[in-house]
Protein backbone atom coordinates (compact mmCIF):
# COMPACT_ATOMS: atom_id res chain seq x y z
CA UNK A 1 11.73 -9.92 6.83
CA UNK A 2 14.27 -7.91 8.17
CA UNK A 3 13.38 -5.42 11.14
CA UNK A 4 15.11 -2.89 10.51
CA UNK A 5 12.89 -1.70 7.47
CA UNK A 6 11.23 1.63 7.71
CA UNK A 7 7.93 2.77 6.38
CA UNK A 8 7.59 6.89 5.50
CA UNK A 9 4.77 8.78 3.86
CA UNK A 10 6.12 10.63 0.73
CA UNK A 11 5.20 14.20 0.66
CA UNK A 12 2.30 15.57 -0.95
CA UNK A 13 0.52 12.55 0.15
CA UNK A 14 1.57 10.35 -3.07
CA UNK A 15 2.30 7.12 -1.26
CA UNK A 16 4.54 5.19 1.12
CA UNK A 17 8.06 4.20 0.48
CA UNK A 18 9.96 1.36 2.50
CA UNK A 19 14.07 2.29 3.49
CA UNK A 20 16.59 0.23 4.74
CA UNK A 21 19.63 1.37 5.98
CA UNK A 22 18.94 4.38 4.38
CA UNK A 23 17.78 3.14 0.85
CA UNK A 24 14.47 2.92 -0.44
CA UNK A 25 13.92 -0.67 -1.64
CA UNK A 26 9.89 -0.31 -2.23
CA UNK A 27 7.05 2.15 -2.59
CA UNK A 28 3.64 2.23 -3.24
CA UNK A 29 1.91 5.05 -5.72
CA UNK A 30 -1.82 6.65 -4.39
CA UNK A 31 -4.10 8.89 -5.46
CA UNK A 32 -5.85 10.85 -2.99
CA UNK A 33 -9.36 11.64 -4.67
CA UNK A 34 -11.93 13.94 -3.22
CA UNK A 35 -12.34 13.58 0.48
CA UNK A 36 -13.11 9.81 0.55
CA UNK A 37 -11.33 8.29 -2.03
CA UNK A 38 -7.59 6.54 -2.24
CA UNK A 39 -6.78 4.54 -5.63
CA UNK A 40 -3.71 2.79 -5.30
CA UNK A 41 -2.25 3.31 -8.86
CA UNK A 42 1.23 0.55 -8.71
CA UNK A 43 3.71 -0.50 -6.33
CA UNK A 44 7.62 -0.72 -7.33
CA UNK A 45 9.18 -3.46 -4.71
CA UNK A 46 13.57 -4.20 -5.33
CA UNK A 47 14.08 -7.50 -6.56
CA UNK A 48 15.82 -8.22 -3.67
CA UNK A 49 12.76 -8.17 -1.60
CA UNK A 50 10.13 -9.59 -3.99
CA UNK A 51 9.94 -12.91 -1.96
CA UNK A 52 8.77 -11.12 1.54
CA UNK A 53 5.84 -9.26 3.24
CA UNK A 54 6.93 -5.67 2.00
CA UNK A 55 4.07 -5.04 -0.51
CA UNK A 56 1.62 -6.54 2.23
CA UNK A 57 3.34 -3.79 4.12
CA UNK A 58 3.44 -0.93 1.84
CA UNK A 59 -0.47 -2.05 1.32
CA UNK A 60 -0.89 -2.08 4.93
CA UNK A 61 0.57 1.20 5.47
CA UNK A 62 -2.28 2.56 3.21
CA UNK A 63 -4.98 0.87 4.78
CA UNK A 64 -3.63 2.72 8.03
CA UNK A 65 -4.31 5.72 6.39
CA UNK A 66 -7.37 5.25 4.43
CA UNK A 67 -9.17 4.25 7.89
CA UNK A 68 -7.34 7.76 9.81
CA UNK A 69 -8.77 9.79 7.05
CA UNK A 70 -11.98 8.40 6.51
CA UNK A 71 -11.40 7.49 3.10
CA UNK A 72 -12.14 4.05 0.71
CA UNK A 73 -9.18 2.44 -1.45
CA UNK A 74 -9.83 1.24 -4.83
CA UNK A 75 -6.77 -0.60 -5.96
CA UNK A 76 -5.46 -0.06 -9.87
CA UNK A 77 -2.36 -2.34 -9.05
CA UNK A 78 -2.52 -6.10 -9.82
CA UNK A 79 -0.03 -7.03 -7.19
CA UNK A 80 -2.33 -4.66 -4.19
CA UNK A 81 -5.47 -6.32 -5.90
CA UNK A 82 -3.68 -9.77 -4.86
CA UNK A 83 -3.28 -8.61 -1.23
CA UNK A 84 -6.78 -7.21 -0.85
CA UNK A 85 -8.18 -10.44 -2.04
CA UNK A 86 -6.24 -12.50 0.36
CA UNK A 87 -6.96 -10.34 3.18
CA UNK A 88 -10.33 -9.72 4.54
CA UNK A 89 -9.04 -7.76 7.25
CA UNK A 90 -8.84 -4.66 4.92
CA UNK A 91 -12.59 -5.18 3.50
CA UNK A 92 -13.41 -2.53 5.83
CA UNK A 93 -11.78 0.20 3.43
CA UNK A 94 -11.91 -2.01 -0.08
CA UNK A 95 -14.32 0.39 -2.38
CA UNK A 96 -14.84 -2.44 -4.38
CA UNK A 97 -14.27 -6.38 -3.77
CA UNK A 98 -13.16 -8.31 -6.77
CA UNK A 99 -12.29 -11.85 -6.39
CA UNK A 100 -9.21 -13.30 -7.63
């Protein structure tokens, strides 16, 4: 995974995107509900980088935030469901545990 990859919140608190060298190559959609609930609603990764840890990372980067603001993540996304269920790291913000 290249190291030169940058994570950003977009404005309006609707998700994180990933940039490199000044191109967005992923991002991941949330919806901020209430004052303690995220739903991640899909994640949109370039093809280019479908192969490396930059979902984990977009998912991680929401995670970050979800524990800052006090808040619980309930993913709609099959591919953040994936990384939630193969990280029990994050159970400490999953609203809801389904297993795979």
């Amino acid at each position: 995974m290249p190291s030169d990859i940058e994570y950003q919140q977009l404005p309006t608190y609707r998700g994180f995107c990933a940039c490199r060298a000044g191109r967005q190559i992923g991002e991941i959609d949330i919806l901020v509900i209430g004052v303690d609930r995220i739903v991640i609603e899909s994640t949109d990764i370039d093809s280019a980088y479908k192969n490396t840890d930059l979902c984990h990372n977009l998912v991680e980067c929401v995670v970050e935030f979800a524990r800052r603001t006090h808040r619980k993540i309930l993913s709609m996304c099959p591919r953040a469901q994936s990384i939630f269920n193969r990280c029990p790291e994050f159970d400490d913000v999953r609203l809801i545990h389904v297993a795979a």
